[in-house]
N, C-alpha and C. Protein backbone atom coordinates (compact mmCIF):
# COMPACT_ATOMS: atom_id res chain seq x y z
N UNK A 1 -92.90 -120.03 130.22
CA UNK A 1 -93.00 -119.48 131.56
C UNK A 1 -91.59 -119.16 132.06
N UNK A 2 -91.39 -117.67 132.48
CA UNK A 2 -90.02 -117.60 132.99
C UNK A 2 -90.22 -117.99 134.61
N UNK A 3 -89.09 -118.29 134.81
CA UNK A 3 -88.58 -118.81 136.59
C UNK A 3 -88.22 -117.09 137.51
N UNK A 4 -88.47 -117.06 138.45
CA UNK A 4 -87.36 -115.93 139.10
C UNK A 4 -85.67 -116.32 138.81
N UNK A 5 -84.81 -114.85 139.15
CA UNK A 5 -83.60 -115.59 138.59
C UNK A 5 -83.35 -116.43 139.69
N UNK A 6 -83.96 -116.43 140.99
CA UNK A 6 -83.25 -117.68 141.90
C UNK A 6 -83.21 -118.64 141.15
N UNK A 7 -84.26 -119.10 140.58
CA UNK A 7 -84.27 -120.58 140.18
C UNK A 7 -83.46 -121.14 138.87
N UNK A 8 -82.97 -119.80 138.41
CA UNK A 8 -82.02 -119.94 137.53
C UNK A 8 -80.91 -120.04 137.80
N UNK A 9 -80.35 -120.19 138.71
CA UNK A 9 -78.71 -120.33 139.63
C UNK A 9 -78.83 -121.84 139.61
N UNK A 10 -77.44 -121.84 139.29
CA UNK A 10 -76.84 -123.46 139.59
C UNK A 10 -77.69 -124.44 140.85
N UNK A 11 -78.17 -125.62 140.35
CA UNK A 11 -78.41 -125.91 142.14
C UNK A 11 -77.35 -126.34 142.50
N UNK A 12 -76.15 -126.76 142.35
CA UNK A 12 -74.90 -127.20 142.74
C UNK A 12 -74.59 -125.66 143.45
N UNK A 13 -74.24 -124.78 142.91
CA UNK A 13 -74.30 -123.28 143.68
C UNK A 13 -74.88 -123.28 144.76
N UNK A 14 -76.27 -123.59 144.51
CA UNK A 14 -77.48 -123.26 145.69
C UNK A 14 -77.40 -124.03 146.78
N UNK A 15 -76.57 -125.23 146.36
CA UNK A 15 -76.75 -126.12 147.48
C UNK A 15 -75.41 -125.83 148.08
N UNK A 16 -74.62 -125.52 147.47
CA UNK A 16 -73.38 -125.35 147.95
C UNK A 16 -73.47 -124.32 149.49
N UNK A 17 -73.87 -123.08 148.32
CA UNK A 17 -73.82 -122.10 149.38
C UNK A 17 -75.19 -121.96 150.96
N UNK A 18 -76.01 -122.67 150.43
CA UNK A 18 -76.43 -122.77 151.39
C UNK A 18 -76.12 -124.18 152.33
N UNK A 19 -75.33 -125.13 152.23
CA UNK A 19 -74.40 -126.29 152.76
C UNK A 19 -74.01 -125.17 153.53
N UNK A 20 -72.30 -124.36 152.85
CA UNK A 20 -71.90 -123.44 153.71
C UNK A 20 -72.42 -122.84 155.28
N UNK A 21 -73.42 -122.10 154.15
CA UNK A 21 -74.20 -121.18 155.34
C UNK A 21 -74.68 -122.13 156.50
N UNK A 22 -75.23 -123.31 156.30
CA UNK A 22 -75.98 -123.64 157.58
C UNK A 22 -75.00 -124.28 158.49
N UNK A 23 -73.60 -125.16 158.03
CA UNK A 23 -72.68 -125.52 158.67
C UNK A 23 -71.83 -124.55 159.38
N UNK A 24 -71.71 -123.48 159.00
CA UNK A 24 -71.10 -122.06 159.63
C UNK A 24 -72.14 -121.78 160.87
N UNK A 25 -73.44 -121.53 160.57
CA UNK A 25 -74.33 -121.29 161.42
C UNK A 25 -74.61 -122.79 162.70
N UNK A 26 -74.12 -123.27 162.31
CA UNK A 26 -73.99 -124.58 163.94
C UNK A 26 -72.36 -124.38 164.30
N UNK A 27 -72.08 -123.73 163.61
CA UNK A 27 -70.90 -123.66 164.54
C UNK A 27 -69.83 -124.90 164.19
N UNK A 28 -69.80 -125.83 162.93
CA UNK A 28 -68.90 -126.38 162.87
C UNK A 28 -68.07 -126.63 161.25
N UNK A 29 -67.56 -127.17 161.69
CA UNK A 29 -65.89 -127.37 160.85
C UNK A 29 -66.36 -128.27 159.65
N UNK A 30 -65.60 -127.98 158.89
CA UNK A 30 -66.26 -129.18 157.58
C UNK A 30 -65.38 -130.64 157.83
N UNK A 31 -64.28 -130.45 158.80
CA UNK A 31 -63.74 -132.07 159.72
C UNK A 31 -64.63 -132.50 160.47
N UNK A 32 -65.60 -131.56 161.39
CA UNK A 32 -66.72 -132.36 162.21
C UNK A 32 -67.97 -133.00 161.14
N UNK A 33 -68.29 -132.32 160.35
CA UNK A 33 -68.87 -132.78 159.24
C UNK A 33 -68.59 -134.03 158.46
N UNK A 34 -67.37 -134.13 158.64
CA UNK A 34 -66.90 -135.18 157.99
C UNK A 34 -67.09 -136.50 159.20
N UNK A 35 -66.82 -135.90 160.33
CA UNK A 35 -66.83 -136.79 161.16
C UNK A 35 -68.36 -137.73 161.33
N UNK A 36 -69.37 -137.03 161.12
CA UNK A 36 -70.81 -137.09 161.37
C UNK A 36 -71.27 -137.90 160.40
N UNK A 37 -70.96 -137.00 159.00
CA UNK A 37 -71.31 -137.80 157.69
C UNK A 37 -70.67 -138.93 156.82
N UNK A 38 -69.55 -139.04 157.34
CA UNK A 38 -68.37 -139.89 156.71
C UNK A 38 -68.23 -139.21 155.04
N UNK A 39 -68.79 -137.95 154.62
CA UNK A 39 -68.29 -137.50 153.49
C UNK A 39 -67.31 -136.89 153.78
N UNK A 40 -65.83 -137.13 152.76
CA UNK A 40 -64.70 -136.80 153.26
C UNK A 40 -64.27 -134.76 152.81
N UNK A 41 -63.55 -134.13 153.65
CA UNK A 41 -63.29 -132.68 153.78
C UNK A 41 -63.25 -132.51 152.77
N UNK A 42 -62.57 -133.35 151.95
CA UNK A 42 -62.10 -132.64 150.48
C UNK A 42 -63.99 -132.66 149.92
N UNK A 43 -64.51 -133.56 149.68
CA UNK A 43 -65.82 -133.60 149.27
C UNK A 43 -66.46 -132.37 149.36
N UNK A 44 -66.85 -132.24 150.98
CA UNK A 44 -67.54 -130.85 150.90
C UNK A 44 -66.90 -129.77 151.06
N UNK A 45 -65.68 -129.54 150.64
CA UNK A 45 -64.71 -128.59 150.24
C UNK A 45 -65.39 -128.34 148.96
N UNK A 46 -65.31 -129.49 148.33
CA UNK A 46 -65.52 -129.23 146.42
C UNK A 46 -67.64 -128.65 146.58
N UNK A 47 -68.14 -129.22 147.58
CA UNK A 47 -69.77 -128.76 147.40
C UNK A 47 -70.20 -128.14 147.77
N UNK A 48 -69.10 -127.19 149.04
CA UNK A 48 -69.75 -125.43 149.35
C UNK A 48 -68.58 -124.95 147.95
N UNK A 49 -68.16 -125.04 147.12
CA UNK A 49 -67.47 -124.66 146.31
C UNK A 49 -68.62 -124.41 144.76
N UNK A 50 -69.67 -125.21 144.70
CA UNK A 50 -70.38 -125.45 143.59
C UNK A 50 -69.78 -126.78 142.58
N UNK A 51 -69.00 -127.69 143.01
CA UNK A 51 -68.37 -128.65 141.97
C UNK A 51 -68.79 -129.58 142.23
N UNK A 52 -69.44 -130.15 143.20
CA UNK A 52 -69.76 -131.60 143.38
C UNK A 52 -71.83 -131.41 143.36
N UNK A 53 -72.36 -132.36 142.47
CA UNK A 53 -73.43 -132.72 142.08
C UNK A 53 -74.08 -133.79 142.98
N UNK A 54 -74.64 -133.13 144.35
CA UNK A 54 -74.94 -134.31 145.63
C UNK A 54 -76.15 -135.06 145.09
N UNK A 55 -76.43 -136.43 144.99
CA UNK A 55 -77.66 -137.29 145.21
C UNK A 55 -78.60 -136.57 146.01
N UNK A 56 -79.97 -137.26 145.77
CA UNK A 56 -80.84 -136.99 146.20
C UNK A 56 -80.64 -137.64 148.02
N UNK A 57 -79.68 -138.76 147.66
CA UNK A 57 -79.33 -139.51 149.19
C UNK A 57 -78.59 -138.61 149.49
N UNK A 58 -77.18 -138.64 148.65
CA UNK A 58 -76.58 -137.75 149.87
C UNK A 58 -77.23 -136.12 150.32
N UNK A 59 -77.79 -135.95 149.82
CA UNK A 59 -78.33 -134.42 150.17
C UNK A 59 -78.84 -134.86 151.62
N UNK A 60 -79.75 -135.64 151.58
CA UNK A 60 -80.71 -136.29 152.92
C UNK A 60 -79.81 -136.36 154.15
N UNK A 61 -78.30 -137.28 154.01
CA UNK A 61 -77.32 -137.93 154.85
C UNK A 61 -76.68 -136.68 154.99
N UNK A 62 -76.65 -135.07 154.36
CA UNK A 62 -75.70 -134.54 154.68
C UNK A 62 -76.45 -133.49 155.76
N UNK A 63 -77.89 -133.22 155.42
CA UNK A 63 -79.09 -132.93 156.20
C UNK A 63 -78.82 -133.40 157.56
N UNK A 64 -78.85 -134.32 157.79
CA UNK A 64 -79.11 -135.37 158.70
C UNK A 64 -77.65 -135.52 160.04
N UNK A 65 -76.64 -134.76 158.73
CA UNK A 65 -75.21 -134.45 159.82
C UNK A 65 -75.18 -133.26 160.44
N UNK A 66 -76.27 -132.11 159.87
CA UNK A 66 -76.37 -130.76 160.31
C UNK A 66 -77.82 -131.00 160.81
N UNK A 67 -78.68 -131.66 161.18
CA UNK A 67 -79.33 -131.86 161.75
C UNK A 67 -80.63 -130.66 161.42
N UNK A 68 -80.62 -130.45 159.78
CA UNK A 68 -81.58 -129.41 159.64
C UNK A 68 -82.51 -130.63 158.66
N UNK A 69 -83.40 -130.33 157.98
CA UNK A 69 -84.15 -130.78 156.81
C UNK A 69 -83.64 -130.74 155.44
N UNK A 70 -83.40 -131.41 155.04
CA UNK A 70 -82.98 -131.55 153.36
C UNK A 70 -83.43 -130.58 152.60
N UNK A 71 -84.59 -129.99 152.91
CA UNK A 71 -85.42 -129.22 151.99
C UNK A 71 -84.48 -127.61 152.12
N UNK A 72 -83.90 -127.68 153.33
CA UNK A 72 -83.05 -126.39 153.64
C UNK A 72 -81.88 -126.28 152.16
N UNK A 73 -81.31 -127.26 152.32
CA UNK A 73 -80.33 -127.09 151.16
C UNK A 73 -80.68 -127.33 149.56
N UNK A 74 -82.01 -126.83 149.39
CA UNK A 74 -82.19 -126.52 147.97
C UNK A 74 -83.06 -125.51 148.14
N UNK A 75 -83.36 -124.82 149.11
CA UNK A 75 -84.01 -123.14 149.41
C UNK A 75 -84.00 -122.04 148.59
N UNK A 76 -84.36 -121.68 147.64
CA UNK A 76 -83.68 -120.48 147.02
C UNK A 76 -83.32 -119.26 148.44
N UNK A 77 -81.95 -118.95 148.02
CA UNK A 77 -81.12 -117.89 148.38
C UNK A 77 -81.95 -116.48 148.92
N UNK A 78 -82.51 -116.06 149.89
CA UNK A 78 -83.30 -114.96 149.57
C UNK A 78 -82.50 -113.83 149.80
């Protein structure tokens, strides 16, 4: 069974860039982020980047600092 190519993209990518996108879209800083989540700048520097491989926890805790649903940051890209 083939996938669409969304589902063929990195999820480290996917999560990355959509991390990005939704933290841009509230309007804040990846220092307020840090402030909220206690994951440090450099961290989600490296995971809107595609390099860091978030837990199933931290995905939840980083959700939870942008105040959207977890399920947002593994969305395929439309």
């Amino acid at each position: 069974m083939l996938f669409p190519m969304v589902w063929r993209m990195d999820m480290r990518i996917l999560v990355g860039k959509n991390f990005a996108r939704l933290r841009k879209e509230k309007g804040l800083t990846q220092e307020q982020v840090e402030e909220r989540s206690g994951f440090s700048q450099q961290y989600l520097s490296g995971l809107e980047q595609g390099r860091r491989n978030p837990t199933v926890i931290t995905l939840y805790e980083l959700a939870q600092a942008l105040k959207v649903s977890h399920v947002e940051l593994v969305s395929p890209i439309e």
